[in-house]
Structure formats: C-alpha cells, structure tokens
C-alpha atoms as a PDB file:
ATOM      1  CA  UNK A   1      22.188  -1.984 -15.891  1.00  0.00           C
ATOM      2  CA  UNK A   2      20.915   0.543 -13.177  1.00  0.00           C
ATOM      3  CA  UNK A   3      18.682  -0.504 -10.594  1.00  0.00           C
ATOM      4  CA  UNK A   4      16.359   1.332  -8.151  1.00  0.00           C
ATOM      5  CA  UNK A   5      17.090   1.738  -4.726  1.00  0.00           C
ATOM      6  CA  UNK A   6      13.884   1.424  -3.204  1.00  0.00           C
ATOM      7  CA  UNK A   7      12.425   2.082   0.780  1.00  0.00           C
ATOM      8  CA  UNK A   8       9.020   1.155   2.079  1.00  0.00           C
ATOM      9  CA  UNK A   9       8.568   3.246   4.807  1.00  0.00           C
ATOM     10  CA  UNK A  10       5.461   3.598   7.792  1.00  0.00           C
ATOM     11  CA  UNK A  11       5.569   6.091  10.656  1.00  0.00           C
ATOM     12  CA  UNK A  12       6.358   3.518  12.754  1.00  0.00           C
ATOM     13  CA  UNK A  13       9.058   1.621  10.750  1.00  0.00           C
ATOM     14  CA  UNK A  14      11.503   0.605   7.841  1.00  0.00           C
ATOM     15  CA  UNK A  15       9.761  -2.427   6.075  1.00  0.00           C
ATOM     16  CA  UNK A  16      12.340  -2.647   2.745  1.00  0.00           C
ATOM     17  CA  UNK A  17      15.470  -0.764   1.537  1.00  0.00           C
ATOM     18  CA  UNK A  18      16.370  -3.118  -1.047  1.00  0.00           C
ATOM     19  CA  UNK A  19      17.443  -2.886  -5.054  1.00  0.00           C
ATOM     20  CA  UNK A  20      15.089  -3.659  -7.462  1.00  0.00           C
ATOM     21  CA  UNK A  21      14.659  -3.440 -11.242  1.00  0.00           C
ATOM     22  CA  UNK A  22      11.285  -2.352 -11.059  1.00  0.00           C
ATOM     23  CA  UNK A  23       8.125  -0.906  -8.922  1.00  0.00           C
ATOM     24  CA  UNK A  24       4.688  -1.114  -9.490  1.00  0.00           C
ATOM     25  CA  UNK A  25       2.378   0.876  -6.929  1.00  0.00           C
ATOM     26  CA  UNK A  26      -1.150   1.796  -6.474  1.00  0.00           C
ATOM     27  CA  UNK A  27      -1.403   5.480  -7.315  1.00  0.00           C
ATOM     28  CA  UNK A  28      -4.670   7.297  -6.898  1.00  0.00           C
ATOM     29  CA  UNK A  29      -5.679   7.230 -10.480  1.00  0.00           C
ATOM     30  CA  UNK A  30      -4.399   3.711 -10.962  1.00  0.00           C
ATOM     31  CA  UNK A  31      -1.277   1.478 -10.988  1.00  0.00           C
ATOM     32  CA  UNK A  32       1.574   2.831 -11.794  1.00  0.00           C
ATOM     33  CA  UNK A  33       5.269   1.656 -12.378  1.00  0.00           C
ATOM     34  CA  UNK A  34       8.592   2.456 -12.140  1.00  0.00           C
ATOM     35  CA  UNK A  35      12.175   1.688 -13.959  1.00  0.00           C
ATOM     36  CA  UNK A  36      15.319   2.892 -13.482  1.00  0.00           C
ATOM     37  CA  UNK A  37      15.559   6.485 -14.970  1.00  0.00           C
ATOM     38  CA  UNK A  38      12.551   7.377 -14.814  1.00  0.00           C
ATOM     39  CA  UNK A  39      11.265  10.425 -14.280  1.00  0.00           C
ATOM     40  CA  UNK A  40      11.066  12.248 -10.508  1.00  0.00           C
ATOM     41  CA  UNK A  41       7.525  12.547  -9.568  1.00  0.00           C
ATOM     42  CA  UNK A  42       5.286  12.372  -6.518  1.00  0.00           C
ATOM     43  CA  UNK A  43       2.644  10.234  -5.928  1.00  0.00           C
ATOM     44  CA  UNK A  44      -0.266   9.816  -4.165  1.00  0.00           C
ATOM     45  CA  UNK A  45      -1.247   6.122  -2.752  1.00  0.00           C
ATOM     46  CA  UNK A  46      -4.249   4.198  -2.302  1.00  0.00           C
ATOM     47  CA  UNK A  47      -4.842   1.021  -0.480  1.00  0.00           C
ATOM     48  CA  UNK A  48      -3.744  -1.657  -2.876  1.00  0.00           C
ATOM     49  CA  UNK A  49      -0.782  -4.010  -3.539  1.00  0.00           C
ATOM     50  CA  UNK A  50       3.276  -2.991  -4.174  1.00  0.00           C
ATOM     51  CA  UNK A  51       4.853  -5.144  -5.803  1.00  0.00           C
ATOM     52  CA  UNK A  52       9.301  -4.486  -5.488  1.00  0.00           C
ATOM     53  CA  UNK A  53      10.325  -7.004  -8.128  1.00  0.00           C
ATOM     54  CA  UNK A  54      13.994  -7.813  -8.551  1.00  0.00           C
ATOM     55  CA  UNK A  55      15.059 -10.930  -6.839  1.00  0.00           C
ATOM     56  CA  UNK A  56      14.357 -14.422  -7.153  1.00  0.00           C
ATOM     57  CA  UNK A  57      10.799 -13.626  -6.377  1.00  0.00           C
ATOM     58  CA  UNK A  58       9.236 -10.282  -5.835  1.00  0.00           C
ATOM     59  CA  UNK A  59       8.086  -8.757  -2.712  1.00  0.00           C
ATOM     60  CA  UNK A  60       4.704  -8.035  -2.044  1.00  0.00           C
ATOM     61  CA  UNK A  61       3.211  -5.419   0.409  1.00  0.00           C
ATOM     62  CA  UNK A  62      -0.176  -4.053   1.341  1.00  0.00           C
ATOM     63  CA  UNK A  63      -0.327  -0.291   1.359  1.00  0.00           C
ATOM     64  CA  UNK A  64      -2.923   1.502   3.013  1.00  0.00           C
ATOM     65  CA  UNK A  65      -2.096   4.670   1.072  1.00  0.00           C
ATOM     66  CA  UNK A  66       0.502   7.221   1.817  1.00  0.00           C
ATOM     67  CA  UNK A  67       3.188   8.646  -1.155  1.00  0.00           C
ATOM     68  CA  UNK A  68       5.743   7.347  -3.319  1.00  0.00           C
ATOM     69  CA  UNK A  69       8.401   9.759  -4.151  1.00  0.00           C
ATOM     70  CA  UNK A  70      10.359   8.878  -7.728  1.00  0.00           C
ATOM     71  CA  UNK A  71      13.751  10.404  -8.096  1.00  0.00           C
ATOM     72  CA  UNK A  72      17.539   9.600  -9.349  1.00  0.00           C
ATOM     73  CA  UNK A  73      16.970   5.817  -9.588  1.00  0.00           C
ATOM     74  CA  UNK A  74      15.374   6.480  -5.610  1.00  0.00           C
ATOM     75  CA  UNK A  75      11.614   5.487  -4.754  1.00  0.00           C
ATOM     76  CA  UNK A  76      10.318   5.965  -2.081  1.00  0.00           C
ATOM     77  CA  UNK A  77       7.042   4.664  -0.339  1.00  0.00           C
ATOM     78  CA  UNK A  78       6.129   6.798   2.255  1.00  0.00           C
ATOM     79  CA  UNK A  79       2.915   4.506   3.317  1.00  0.00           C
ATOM     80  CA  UNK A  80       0.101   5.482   5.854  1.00  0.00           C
ATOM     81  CA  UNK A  81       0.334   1.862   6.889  1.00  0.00           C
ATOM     82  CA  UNK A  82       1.883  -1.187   5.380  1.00  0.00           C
ATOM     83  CA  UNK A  83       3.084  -4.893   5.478  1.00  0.00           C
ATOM     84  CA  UNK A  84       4.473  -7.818   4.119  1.00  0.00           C
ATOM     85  CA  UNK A  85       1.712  -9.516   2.150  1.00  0.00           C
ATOM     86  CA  UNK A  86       2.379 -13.068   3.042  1.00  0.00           C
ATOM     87  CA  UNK A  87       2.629 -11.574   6.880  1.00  0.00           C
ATOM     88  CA  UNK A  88      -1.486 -10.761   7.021  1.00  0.00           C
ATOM     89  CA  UNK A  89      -3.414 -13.115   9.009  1.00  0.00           C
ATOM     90  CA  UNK A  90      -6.603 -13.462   7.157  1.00  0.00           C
ATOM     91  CA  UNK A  91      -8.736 -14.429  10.002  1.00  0.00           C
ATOM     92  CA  UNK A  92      -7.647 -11.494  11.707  1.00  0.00           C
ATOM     93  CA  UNK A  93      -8.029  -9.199   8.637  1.00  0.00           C
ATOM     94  CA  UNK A  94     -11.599 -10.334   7.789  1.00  0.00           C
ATOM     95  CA  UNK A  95     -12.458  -9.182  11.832  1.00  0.00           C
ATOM     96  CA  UNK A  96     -11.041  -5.979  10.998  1.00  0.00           C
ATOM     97  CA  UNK A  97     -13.225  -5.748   8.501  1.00  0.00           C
ATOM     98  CA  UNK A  98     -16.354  -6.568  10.163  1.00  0.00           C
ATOM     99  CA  UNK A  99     -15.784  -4.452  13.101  1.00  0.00           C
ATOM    100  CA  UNK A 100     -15.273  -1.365  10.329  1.00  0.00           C
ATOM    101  CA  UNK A 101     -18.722  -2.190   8.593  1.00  0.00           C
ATOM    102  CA  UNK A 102     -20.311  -2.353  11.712  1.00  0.00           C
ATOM    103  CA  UNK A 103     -18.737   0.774  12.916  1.00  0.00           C
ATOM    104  CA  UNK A 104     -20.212   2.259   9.714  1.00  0.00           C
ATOM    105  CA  UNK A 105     -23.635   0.413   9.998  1.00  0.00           C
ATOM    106  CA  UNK A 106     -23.653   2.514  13.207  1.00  0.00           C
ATOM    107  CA  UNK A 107     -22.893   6.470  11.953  1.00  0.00           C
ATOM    108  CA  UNK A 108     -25.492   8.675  10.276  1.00  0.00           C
ATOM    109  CA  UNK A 109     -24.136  10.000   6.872  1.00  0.00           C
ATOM    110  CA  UNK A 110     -24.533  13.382   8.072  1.00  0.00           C
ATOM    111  CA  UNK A 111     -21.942  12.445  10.762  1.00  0.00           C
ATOM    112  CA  UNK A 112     -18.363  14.374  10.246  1.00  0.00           C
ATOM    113  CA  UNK A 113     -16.848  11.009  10.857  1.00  0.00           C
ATOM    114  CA  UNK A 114     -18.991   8.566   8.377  1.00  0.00           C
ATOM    115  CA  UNK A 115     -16.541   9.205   5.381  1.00  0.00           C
ATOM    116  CA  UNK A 116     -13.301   8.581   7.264  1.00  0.00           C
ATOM    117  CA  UNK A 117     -15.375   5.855   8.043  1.00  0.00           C
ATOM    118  CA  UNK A 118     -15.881   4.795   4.565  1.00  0.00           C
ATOM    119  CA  UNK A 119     -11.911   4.860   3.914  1.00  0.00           C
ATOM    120  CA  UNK A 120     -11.641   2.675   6.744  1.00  0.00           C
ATOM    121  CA  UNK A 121     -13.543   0.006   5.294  1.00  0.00           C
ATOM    122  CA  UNK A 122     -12.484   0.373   1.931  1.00  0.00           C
ATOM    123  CA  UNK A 123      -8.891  -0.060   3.298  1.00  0.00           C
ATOM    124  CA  UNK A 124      -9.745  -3.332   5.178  1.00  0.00           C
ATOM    125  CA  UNK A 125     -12.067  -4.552   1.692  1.00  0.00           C
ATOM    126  CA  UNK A 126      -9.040  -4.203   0.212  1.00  0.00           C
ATOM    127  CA  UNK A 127      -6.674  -5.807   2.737  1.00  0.00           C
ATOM    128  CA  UNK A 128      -8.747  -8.973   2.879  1.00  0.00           C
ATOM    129  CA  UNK A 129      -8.894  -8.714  -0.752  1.00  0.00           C
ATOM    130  CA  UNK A 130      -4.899  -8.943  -0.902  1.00  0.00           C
ATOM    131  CA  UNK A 131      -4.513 -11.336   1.806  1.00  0.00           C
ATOM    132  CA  UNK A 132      -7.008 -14.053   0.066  1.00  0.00           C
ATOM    133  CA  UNK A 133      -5.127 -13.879  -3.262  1.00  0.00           C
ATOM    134  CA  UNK A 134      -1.524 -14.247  -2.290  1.00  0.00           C
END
C-alpha cells in the first residue's frame, strides 16, 4: 500500500519528514484529512492539532496556522509556528496566554493592532487547550 511522505515545516525549522498512512489537519473551515492518493490541494491552517498517524503511535503537533500543500502522495505543512505536542510546557503556555489577554485588555478596538491581537490570543486559547488534553 502507498503511504504519504509527509514534512512539518516552520520558518525556523524541520519538525517531521516521516511516512505516514494518514493526515488529519486543521483547515480553516474545519478538519480535514488526508490518504494516500488523494487529491492535490492547498490549504489554509488554523491553530489547532495535526495529527501524522502511521507508526506505533501517532504524532501530535500544535499548529499555529500556516498551509498544507497535498500532492503525489506529498503533504506538506508549511506552519506559521509549530511543535511537538507532548513538548509544550503548560505552565509556560497558560503565561503566554495571560500576557496576550492582558495585552488585549490594554488596546482600544479601534486600534490597527487589536485584531492581530485577537489571533494572538486565540492561538495561545488554543495552545493551552492542546497542551491540557494530551
């Protein structure tokens, strides 16, 4: 049977390039998944969990968003930010998150920079959200 070759990619570096049988991502308008032979798309990500299965257990990573590119057995996560799920420190995560609300407490809707904001903390809900569940 085919399998996928699949890389999880940030700017900064190379998390996975691994085989898998299947890929299920966060797109925009909802979870998505992959198979071998399926169809070549592009995707846009939200924050949420990826999930590579195909080994003895599957691998789990936080996305912050980014794109997955589907093509010739290839995907490709192209991710705005990402790690290993059972690498997030909670502690740590649930600061993050406090220091973005309070950022936010602090801006004026009107502000240009209130809905990056916004994403901000939504990313680090979601983070925290991941990180307490694994």
């Amino acid at each position: 049977m085919a399998r996928l070759n699949v890389e999880v990619v940030t700017p900064e570096k190379r998390l996975a390039q691994v085989e898998a049988d299947e890929v299920i991502a966060p797109g925009a308008d909802g979870l998505f998944g992959v198979r071998p032979g399926h169809t070549p798309f592009l995707a846009v990500l939200q924050p949420g969990l990826l999930t590579v299965n195909g080994g003895a257990a599957p691998e789990r990573f936080f996305v912050a968003g980014g794109f997955c590119e589907v093509g010739d057995d290839t995907v490709r996560v192209l991710a705005d930010g990402a790690e290993l799920l059972s690498g997030i420190d909670v502690a740590a995560a649930r600061k993050r998150l406090a220091d973005a609300t309070a950022k936010l407490a602090e801006l004026s809707p009107s502000v240009a920079g209130y809905a990056l904001q916004q994403q901000v903390v939504r990313r680090e809900q979601v983070r925290v959200e991941l990180a307490e569940k694994r």
